[in-house]
C-alpha atoms as a PDB file:
ATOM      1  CA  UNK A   1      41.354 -13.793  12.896  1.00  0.00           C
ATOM      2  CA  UNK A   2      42.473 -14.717  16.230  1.00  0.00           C
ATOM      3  CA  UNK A   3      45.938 -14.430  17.835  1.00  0.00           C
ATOM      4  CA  UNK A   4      48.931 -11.448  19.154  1.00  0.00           C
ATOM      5  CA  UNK A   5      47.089  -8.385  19.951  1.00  0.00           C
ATOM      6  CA  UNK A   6      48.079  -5.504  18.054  1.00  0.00           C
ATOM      7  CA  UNK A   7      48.126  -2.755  20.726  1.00  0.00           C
ATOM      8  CA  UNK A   8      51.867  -1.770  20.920  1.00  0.00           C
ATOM      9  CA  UNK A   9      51.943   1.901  21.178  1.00  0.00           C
ATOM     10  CA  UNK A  10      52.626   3.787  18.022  1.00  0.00           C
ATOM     11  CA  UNK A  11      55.734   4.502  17.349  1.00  0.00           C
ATOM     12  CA  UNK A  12      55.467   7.093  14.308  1.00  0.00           C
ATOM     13  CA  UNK A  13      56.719  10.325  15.063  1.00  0.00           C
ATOM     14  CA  UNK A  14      54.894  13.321  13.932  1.00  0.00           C
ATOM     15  CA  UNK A  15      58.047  14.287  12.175  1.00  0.00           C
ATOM     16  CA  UNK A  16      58.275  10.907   9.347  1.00  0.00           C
ATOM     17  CA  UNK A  17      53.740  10.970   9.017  1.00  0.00           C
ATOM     18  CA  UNK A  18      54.745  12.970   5.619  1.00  0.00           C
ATOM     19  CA  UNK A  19      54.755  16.689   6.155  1.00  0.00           C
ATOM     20  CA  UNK A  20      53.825  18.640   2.908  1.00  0.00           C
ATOM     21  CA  UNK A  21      57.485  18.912   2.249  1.00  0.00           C
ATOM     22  CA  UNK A  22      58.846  16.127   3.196  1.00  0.00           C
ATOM     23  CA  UNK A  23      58.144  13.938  -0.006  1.00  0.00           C
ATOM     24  CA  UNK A  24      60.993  12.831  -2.850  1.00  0.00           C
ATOM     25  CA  UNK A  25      59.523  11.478  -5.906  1.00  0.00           C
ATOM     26  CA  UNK A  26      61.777   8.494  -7.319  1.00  0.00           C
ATOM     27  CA  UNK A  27      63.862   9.218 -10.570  1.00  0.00           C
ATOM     28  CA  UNK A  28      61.904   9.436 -13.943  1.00  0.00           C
ATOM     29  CA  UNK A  29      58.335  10.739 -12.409  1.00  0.00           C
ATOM     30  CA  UNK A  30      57.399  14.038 -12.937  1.00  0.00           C
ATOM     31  CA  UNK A  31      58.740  16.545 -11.089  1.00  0.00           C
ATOM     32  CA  UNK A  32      57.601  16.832  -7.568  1.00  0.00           C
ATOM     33  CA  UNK A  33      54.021  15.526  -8.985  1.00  0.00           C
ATOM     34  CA  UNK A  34      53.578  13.536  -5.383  1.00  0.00           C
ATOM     35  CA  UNK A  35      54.762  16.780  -3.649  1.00  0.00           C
ATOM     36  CA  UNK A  36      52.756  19.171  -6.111  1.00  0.00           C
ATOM     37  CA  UNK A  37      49.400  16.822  -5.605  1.00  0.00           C
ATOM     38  CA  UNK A  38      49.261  17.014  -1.694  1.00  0.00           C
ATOM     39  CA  UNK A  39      50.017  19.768  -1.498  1.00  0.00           C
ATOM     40  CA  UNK A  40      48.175  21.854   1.394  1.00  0.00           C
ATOM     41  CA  UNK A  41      46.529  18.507   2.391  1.00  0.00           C
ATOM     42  CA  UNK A  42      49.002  18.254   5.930  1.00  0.00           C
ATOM     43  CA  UNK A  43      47.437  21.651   6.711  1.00  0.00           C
ATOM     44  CA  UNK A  44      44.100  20.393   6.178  1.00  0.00           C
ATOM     45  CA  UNK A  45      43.856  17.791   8.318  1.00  0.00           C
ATOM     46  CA  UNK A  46      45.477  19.744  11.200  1.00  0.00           C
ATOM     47  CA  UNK A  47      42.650  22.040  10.761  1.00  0.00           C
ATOM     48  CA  UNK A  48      40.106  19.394  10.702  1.00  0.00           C
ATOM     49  CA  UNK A  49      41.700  18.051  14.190  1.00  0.00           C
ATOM     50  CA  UNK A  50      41.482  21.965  15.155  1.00  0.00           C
ATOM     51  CA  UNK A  51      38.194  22.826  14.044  1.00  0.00           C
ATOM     52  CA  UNK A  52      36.127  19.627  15.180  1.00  0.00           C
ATOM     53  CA  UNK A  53      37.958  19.327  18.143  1.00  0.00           C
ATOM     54  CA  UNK A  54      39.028  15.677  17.779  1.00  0.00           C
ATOM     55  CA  UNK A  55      42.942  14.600  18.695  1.00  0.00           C
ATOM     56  CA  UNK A  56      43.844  13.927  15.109  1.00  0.00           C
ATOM     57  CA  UNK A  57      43.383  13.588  11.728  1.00  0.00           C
ATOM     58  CA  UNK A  58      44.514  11.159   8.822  1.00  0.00           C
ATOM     59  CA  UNK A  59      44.193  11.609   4.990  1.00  0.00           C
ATOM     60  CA  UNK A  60      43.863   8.245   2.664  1.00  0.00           C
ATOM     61  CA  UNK A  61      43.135   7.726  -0.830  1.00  0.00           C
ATOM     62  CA  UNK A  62      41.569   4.448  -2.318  1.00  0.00           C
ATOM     63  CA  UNK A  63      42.184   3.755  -6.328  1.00  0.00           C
ATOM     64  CA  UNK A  64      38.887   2.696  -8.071  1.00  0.00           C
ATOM     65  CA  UNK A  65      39.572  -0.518  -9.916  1.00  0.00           C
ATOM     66  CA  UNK A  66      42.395  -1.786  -8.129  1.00  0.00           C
ATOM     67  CA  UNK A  67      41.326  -1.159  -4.161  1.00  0.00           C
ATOM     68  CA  UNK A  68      44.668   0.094  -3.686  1.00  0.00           C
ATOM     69  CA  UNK A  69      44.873   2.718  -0.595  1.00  0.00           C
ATOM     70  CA  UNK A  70      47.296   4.428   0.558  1.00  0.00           C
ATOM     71  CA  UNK A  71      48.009   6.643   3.568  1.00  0.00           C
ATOM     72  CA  UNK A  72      49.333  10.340   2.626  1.00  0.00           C
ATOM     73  CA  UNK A  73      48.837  12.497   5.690  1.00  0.00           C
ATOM     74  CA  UNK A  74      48.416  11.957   9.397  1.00  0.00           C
ATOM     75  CA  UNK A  75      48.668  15.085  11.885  1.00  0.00           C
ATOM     76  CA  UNK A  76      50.079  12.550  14.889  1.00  0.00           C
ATOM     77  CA  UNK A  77      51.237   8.760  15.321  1.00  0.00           C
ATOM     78  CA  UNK A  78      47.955   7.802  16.695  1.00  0.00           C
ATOM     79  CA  UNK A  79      46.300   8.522  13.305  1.00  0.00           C
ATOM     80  CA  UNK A  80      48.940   6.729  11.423  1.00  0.00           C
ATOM     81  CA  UNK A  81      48.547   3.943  13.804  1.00  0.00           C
ATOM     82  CA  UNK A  82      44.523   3.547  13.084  1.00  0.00           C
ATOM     83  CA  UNK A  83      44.432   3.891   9.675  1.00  0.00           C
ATOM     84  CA  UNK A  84      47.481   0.687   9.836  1.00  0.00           C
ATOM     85  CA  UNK A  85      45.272  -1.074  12.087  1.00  0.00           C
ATOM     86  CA  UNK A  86      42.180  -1.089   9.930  1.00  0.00           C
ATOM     87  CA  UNK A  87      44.360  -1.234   6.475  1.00  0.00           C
ATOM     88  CA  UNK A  88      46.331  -5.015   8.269  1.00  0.00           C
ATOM     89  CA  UNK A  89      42.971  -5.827   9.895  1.00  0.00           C
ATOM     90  CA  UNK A  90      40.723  -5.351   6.640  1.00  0.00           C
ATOM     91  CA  UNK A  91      37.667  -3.999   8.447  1.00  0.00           C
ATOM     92  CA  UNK A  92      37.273  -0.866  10.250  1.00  0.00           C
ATOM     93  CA  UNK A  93      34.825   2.728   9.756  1.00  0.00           C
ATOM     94  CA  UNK A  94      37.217   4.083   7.517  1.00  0.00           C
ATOM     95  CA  UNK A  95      36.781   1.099   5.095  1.00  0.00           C
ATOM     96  CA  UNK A  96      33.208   1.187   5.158  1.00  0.00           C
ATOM     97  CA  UNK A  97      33.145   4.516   4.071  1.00  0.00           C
ATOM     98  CA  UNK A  98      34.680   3.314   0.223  1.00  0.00           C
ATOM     99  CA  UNK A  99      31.303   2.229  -0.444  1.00  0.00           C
ATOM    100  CA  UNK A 100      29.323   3.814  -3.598  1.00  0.00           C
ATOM    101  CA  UNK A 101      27.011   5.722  -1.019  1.00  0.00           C
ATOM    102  CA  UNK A 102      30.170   6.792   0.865  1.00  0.00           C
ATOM    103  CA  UNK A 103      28.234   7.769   3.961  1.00  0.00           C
ATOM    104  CA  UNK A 104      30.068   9.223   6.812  1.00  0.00           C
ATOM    105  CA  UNK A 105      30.971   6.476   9.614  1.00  0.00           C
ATOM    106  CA  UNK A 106      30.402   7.771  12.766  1.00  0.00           C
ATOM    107  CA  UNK A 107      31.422   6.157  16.014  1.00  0.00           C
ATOM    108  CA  UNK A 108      31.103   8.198  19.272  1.00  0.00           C
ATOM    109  CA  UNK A 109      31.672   5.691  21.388  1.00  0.00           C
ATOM    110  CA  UNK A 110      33.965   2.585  20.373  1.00  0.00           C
ATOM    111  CA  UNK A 111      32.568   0.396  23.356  1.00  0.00           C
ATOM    112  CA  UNK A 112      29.000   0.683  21.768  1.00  0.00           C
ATOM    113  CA  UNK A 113      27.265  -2.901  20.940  1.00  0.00           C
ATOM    114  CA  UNK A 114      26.979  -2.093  17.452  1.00  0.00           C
ATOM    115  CA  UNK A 115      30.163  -1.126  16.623  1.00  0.00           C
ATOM    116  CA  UNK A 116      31.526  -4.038  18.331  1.00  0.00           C
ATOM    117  CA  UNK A 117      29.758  -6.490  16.247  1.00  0.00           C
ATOM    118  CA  UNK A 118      30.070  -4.825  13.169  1.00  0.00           C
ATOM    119  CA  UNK A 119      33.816  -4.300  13.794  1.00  0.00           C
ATOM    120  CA  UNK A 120      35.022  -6.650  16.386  1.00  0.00           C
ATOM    121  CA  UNK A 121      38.273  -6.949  16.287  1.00  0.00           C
ATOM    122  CA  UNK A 122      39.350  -3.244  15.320  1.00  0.00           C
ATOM    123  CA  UNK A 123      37.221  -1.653  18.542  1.00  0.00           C
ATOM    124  CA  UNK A 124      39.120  -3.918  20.603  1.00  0.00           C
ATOM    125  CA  UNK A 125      42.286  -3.339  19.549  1.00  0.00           C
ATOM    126  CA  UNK A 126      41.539   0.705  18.994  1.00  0.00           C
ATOM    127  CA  UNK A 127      40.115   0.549  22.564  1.00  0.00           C
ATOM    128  CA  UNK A 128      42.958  -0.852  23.507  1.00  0.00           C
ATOM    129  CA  UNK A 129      45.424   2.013  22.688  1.00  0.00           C
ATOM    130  CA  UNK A 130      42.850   4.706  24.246  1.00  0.00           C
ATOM    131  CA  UNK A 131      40.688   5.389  21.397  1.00  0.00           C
ATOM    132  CA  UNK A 132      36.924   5.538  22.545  1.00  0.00           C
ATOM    133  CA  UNK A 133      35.652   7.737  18.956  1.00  0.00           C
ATOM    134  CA  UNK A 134      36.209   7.237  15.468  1.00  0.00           C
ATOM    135  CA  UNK A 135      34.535   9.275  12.554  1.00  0.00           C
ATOM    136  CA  UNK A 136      34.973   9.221   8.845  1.00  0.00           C
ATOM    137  CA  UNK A 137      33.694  11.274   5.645  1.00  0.00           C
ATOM    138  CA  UNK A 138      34.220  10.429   2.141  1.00  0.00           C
ATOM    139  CA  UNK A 139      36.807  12.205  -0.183  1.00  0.00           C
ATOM    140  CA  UNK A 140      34.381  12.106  -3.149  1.00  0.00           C
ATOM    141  CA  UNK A 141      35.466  12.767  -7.197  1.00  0.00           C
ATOM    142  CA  UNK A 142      32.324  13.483  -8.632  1.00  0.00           C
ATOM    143  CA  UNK A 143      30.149  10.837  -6.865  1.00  0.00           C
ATOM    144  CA  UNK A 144      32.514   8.427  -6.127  1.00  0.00           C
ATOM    145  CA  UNK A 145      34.671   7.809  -3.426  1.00  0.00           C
ATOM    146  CA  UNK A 146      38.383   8.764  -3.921  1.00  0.00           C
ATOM    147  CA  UNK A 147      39.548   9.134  -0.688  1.00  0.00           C
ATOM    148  CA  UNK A 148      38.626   9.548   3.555  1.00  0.00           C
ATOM    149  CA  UNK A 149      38.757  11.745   6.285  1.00  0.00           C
ATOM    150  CA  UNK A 150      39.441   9.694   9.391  1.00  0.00           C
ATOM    151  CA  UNK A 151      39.665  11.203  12.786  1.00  0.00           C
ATOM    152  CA  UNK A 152      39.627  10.272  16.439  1.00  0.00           C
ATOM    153  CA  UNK A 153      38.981  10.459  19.604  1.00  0.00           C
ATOM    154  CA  UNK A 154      41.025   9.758  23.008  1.00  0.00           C
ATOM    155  CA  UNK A 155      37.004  10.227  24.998  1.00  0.00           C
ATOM    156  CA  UNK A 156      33.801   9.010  23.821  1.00  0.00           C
ATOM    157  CA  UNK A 157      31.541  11.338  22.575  1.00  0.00           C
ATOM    158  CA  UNK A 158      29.579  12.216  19.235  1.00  0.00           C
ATOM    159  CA  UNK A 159      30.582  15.277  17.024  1.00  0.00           C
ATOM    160  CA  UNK A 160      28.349  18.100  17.674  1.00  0.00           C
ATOM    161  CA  UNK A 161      26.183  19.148  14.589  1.00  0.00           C
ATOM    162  CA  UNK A 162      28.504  21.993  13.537  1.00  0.00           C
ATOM    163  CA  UNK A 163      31.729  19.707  14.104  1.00  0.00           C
ATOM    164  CA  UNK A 164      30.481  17.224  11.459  1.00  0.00           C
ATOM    165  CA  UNK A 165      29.562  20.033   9.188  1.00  0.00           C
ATOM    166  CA  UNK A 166      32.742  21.161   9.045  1.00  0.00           C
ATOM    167  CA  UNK A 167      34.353  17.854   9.195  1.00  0.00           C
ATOM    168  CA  UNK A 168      32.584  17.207   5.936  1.00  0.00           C
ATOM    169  CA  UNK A 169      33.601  20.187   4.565  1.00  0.00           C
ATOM    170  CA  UNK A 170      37.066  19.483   5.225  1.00  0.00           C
ATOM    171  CA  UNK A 171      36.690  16.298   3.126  1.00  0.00           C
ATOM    172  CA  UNK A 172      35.308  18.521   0.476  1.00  0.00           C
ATOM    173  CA  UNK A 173      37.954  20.807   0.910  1.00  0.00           C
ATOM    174  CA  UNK A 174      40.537  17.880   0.679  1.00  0.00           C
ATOM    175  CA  UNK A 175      39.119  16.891  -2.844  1.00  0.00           C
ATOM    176  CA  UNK A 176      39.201  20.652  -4.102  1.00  0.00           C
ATOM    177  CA  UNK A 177      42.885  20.942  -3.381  1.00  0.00           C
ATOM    178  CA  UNK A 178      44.060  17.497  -5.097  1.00  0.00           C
ATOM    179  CA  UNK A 179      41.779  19.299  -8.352  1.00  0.00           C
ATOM    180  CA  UNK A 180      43.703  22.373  -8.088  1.00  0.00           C
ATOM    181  CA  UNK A 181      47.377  20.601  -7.643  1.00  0.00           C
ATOM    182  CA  UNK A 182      46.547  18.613 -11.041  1.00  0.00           C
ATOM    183  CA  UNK A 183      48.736  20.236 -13.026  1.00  0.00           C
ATOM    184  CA  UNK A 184      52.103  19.168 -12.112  1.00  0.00           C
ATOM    185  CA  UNK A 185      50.605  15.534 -12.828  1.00  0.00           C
ATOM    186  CA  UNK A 186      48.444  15.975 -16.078  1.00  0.00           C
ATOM    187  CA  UNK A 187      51.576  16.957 -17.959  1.00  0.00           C
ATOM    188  CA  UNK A 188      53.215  13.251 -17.282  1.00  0.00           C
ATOM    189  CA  UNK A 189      49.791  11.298 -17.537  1.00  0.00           C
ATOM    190  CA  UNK A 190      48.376  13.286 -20.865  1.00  0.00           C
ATOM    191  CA  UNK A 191      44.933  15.259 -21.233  1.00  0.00           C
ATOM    192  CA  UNK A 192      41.871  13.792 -19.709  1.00  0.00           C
ATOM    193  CA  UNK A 193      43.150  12.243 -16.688  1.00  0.00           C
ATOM    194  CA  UNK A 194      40.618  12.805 -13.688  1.00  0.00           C
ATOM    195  CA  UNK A 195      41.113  12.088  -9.868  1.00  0.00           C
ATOM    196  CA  UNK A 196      40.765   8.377 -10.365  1.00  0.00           C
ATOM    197  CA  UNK A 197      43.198   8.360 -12.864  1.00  0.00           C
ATOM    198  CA  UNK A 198      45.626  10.579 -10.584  1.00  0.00           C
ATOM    199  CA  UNK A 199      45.323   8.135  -7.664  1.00  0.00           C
ATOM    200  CA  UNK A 200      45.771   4.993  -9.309  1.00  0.00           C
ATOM    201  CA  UNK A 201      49.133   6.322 -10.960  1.00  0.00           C
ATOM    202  CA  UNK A 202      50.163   7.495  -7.537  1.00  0.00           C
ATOM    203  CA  UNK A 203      49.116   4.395  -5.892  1.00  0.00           C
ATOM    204  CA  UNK A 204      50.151   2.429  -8.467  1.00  0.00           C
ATOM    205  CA  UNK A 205      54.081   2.657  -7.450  1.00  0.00           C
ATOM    206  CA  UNK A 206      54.915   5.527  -9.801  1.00  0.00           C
ATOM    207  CA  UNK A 207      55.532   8.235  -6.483  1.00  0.00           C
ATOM    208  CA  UNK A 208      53.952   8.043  -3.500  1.00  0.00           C
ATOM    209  CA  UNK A 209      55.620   4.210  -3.074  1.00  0.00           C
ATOM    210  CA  UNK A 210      58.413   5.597  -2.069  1.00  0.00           C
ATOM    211  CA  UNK A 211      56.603   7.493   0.546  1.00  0.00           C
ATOM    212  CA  UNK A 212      57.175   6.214   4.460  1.00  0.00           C
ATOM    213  CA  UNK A 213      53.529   5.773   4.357  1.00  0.00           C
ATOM    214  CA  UNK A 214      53.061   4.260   0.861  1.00  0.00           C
ATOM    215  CA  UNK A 215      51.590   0.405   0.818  1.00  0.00           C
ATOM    216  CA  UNK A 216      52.962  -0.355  -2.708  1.00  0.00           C
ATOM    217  CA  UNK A 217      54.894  -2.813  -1.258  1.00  0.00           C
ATOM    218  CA  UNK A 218      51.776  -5.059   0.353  1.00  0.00           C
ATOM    219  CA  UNK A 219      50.167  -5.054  -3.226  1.00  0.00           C
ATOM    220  CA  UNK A 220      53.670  -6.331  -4.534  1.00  0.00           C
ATOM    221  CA  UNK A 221      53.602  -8.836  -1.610  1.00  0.00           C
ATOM    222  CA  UNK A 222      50.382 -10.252  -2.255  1.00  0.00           C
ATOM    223  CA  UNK A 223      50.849 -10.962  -5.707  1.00  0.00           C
ATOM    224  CA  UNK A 224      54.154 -12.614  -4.870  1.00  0.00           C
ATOM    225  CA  UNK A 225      52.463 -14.524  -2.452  1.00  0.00           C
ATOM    226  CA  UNK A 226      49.365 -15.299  -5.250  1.00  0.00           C
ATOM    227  CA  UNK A 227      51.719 -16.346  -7.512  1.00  0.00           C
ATOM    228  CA  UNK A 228      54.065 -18.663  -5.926  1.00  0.00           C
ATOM    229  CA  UNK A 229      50.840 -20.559  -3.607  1.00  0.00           C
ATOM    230  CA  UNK A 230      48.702 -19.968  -7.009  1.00  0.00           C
ATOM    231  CA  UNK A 231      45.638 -18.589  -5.159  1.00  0.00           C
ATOM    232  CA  UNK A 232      43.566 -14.939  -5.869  1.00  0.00           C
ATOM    233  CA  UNK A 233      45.130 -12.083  -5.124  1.00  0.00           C
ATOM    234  CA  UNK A 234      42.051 -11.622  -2.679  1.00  0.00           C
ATOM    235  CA  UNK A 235      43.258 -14.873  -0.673  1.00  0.00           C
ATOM    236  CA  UNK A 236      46.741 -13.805  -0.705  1.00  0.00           C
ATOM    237  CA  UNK A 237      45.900 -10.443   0.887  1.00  0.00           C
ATOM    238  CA  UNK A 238      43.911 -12.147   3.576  1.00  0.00           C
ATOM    239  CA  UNK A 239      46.753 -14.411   4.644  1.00  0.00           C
ATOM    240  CA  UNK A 240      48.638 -11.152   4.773  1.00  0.00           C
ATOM    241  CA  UNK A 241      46.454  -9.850   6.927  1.00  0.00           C
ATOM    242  CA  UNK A 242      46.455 -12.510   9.026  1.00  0.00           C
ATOM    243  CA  UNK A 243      49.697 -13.767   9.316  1.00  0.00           C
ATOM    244  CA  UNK A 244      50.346  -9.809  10.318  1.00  0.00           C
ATOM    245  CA  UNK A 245      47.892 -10.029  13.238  1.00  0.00           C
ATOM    246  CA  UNK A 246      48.780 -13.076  14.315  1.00  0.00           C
ATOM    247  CA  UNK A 247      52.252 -11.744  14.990  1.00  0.00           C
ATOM    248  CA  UNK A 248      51.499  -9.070  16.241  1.00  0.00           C
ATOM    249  CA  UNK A 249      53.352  -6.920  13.039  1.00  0.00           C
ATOM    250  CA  UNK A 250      52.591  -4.508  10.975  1.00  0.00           C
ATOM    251  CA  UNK A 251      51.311  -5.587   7.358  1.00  0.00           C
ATOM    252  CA  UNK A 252      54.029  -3.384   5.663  1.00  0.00           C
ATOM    253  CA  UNK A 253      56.456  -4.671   8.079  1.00  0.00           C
ATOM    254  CA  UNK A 254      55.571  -8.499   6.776  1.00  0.00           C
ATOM    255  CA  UNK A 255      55.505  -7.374   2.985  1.00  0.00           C
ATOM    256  CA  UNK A 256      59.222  -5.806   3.222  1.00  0.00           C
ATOM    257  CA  UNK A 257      60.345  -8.903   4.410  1.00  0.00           C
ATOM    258  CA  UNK A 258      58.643 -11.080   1.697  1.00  0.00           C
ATOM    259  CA  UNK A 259      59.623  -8.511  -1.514  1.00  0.00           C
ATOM    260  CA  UNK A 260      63.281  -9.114   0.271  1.00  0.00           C
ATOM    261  CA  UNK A 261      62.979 -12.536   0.818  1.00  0.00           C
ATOM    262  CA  UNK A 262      63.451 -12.762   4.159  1.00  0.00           C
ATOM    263  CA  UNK A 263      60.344 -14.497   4.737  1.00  0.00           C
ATOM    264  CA  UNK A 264      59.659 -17.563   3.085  1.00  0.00           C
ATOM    265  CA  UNK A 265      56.117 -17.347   0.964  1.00  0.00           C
ATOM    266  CA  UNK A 266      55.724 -21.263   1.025  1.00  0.00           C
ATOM    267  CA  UNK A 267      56.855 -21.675   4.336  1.00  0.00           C
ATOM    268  CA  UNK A 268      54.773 -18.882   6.042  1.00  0.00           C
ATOM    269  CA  UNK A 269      51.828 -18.989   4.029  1.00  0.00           C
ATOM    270  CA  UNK A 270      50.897 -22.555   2.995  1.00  0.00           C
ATOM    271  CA  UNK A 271      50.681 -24.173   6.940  1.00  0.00           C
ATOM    272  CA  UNK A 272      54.113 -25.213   7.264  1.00  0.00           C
ATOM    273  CA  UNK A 273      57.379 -23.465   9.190  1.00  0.00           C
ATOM    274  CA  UNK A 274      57.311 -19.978   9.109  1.00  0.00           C
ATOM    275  CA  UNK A 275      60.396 -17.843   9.198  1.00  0.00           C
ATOM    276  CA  UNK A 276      63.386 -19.103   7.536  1.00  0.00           C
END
């Protein structure tokens, strides 16, 4: 990708990054199931920031066969700002760790030669804002990857042995509380759901799209876009992504304005004019 920068300052107030209570479910879904599900997870993450001594926290959970992720915590506007960055950009350490290993990424210092190459245009732009450190652990169901951890750094610098201990427990602790807030869910989605089922129905547009933080709304995009160009849903996501970096918005920012047709798909994303 080449183009605008992305390095405006965040401009997410602590107050709209979805505290524990601040969450409406739309009409027709169970009761406070989004609400009920994260539960305790706000508190989590500030004591993850606390306890590794890192300036703040993010919580994100991926759904298994779709790829669809989706933001539900942040402790500050910084960490709502990375995890936006890497979700527009498409690459980034908290990607990489929604492999099947789902290794913890760490990156003490964001200037470093490897993480440069291996994430070029995300150190840049992170660096850019005053992030120098990045680490994230895997919010595992089972053995697979539901969700991650992501924190950060304002200074460069590795977490000490005992920080990423509990940093990992934190992630662990993360998946034990979405387990024990099941039941306000189970009772809508029958017997037998597991995590994966829980996060694709929440990602899926049935609760948490609603949410200020919810990316519903680029997966409705894309296939818009997919359909009208007739190209993959892959391809549409990428010109998403790029058409968002080029200028210099935020990928939810571009999806609103294509699900309310204020941007026109052909125009925008087939080479010709852009903006009606």
């Amino acid at each position: 990708m080449s183009g605008a920068r992305m390095v405006d300052s965040p401009h997410q107030s602590e107050d709209t990054v979805e505290p524990d209570d601040a969450v409406s479910p739309p009409t027709g879904s169970a009761p406070s199931a989004d609400r009920s599900l994260f539960s305790g997870l706000g508190d989590l993450g500030r004591n993850a920031a606390r306890l590794t001594g890192v300036d703040g926290a993010a919580i994100a959970l991926l759904t298994e066969s779709t790829g669809v992720r989706d933001l539900v915590r942040a402790t500050d506007a910084m960490s709502y700002h990375l995890d936006e960055l890497q979700f527009t950009l498409g690459e980034g350490p908290c990607l990489d760790v929604f492999s099947p290993a789902g290794s913890p990424q760490l990156v003490p210092d964001m200037g470093d030669e490897v993480a440069r190459r291996r994430w070029p245009v995300f150190t840049a732009e992170a660096r850019a804002v005053g992030v120098q450190a990045v680490f994230a652990f895997a919010v595992t169901a089972g053995t697979r990857p539901l969700g991650v951890l992501e924190l950060y750094r304002r200074s460069a610098g590795a977490l000490t042995e005992d920080e990423a201990h509990v940093a990992a427990l934190c992630a662990e602790s993360v998946a034990t509380t979405i387990a024990q807030n099941w039941d306000a869910v189970i009772a809508h989605l029958g017997p037998g759901s597991d995590a994966a089922h829980v996060a694709e129905w929440l990602a899926a547009g049935e609760v948490v799209a609603q949410g200020a933080n919810s990316r519903a709304q680029v997966y409705v995009a894309s296939g818009m876009v997919a359909a009208q160009l007739k190209i993959p849903t892959t391809e549409a996501m990428a010109r998403l992504r790029a058409h968002a970096y080029q200028t210099g918005r935020s990928i939810k920012d571009v999806a609103d304005d294509i699900v309310t047709r204020r941007l026109d798909t052909r125009g925008t994303f087939d080479g010709t004019e852009a903006d009606r």
